[in-house]
Protein backbone atom coordinates (compact mmCIF):
# COMPACT_ATOMS: atom_id res chain seq x y z
CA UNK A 1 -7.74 -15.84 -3.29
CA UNK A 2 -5.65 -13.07 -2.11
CA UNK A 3 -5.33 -9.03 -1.96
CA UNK A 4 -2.84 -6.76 -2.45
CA UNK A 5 -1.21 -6.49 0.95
CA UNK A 6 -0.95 -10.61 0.95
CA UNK A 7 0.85 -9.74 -2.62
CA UNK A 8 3.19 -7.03 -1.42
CA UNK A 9 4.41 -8.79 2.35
CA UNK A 10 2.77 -11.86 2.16
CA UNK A 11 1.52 -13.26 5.33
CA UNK A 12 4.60 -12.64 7.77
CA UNK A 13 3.61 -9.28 8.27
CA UNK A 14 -0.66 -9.39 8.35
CA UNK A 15 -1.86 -7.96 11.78
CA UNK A 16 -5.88 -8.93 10.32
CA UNK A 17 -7.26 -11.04 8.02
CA UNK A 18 -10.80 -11.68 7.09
CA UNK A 19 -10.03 -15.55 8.02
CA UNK A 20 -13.39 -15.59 10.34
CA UNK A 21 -15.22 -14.72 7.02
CA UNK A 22 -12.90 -17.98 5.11
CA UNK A 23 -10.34 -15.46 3.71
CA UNK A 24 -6.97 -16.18 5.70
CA UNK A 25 -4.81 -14.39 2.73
CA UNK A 26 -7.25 -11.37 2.85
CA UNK A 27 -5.18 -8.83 4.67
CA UNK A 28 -6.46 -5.61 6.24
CA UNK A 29 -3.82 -4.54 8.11
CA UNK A 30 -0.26 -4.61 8.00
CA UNK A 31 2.57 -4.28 10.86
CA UNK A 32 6.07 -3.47 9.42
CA UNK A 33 8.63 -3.59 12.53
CA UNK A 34 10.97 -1.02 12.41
CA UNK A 35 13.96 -3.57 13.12
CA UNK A 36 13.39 -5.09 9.76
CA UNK A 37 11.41 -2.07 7.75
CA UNK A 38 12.46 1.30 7.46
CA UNK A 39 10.51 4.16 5.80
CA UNK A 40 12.16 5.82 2.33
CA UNK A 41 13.03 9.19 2.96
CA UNK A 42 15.38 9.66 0.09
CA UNK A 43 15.45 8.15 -3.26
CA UNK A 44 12.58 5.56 -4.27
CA UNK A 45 14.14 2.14 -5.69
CA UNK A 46 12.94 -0.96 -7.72
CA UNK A 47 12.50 -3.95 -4.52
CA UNK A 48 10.61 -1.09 -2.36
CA UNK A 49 7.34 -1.08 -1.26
CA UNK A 50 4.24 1.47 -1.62
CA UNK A 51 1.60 1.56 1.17
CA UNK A 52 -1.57 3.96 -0.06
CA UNK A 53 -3.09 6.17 2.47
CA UNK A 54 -6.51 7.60 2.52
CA UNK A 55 -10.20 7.93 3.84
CA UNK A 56 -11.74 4.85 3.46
CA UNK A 57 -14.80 4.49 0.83
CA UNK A 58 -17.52 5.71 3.77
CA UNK A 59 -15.43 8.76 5.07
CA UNK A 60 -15.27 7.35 8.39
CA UNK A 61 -11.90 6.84 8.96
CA UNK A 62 -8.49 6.87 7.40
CA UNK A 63 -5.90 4.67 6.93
CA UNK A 64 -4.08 1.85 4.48
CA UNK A 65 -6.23 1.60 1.61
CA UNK A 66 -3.89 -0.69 -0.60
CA UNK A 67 -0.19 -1.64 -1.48
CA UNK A 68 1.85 -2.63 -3.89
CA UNK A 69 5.94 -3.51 -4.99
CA UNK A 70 7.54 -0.95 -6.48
CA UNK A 71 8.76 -2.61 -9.99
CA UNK A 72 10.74 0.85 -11.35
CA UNK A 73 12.06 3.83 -10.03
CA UNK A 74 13.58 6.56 -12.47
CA UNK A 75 15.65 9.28 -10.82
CA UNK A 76 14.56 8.06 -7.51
CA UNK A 77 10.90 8.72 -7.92
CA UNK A 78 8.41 5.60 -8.26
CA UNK A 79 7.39 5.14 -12.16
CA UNK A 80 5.76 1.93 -11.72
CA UNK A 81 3.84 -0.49 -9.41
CA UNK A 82 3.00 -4.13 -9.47
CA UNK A 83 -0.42 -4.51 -7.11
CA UNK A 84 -3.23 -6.63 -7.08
CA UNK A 85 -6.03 -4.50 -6.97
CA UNK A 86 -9.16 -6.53 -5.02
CA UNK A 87 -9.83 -9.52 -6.70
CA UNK A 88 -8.64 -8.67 -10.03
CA UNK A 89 -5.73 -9.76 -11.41
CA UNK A 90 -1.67 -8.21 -10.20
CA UNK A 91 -1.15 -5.44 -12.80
CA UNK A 92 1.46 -2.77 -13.52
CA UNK A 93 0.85 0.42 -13.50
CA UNK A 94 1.69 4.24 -12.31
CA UNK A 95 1.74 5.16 -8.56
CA UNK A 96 -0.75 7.41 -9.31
CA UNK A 97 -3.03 5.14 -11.18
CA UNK A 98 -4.74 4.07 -8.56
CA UNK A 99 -8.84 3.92 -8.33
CA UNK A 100 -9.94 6.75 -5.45
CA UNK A 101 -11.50 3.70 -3.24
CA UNK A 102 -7.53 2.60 -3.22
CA UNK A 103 -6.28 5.91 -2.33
CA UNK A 104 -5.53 9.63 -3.12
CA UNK A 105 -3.74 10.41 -6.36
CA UNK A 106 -2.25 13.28 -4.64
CA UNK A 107 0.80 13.22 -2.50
CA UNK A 108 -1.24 13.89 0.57
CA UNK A 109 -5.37 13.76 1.98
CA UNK A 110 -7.21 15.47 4.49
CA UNK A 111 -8.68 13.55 7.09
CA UNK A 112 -10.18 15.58 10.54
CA UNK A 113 -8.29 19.09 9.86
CA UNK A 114 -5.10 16.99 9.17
CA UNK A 115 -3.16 16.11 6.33
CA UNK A 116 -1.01 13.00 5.67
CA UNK A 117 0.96 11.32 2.90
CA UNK A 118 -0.96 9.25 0.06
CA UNK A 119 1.73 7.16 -0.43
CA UNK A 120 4.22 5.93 1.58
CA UNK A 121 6.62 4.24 1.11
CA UNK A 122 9.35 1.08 2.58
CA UNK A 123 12.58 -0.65 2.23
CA UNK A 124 13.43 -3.95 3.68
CA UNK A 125 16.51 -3.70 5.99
């Protein structure tokens, strides 16, 4: 079984798994080098890839909550997402359209007097 950031960049790019709990293709964190990934600062595209931000479910910390491919773009802005959300199935569905646990449906949270983007998102050089 695998999440959504073992959907989105598969295992080339994990930086932690939950393998010590028998779930190698459960990702938890991701490392995108900048010599192969750069961030989108202009126009969104089908091929891209979303990374949701936000506090985590215990307001602790902060931090990537889930990701996903970006499957459309209209006018340059995301319109739809193929993620796998937990263990459920991969779905389609609207950036936005995301449970809270996965992330903010705003562009940006709040986390220790500072704000940062929901969703961010990545090209493949």
């Amino acid at each position: 079984m695998h999440n959504c950031h073992y959907y989105t960049f598969g295992p080339e790019y994990a930086t932690g798994t939950a393998a010590d709990m028998g779930r190698p293709k459960w990702v938890y964190s991701i490392g995108l080098p900048t010599s192969e990934w750069m961030k989108v600062t202009g126009d969104v595209q089908a091929g891209d890839v979303v990374m949701y931000n936000g506090v985590t479910p215990d307001g602790t910390s902060h931090g990537l909550l889930h990701s996903g491919k970006v499957i459309e773009a209209i006018n340059g802005k995301a319109s739809l997402i193929s993620s796998k959300m937990g263990e459920y199935e991969i779905i389609s569905h609207h950036p936005r359209d995301v449970p809270p646990e996965y992330g903010s449906t705003n562009p940006t949270y709040t986390f220790g007097g500072e704000t940062y983007q929901s969703r961010v998102y990545y090209r493949k050089k």
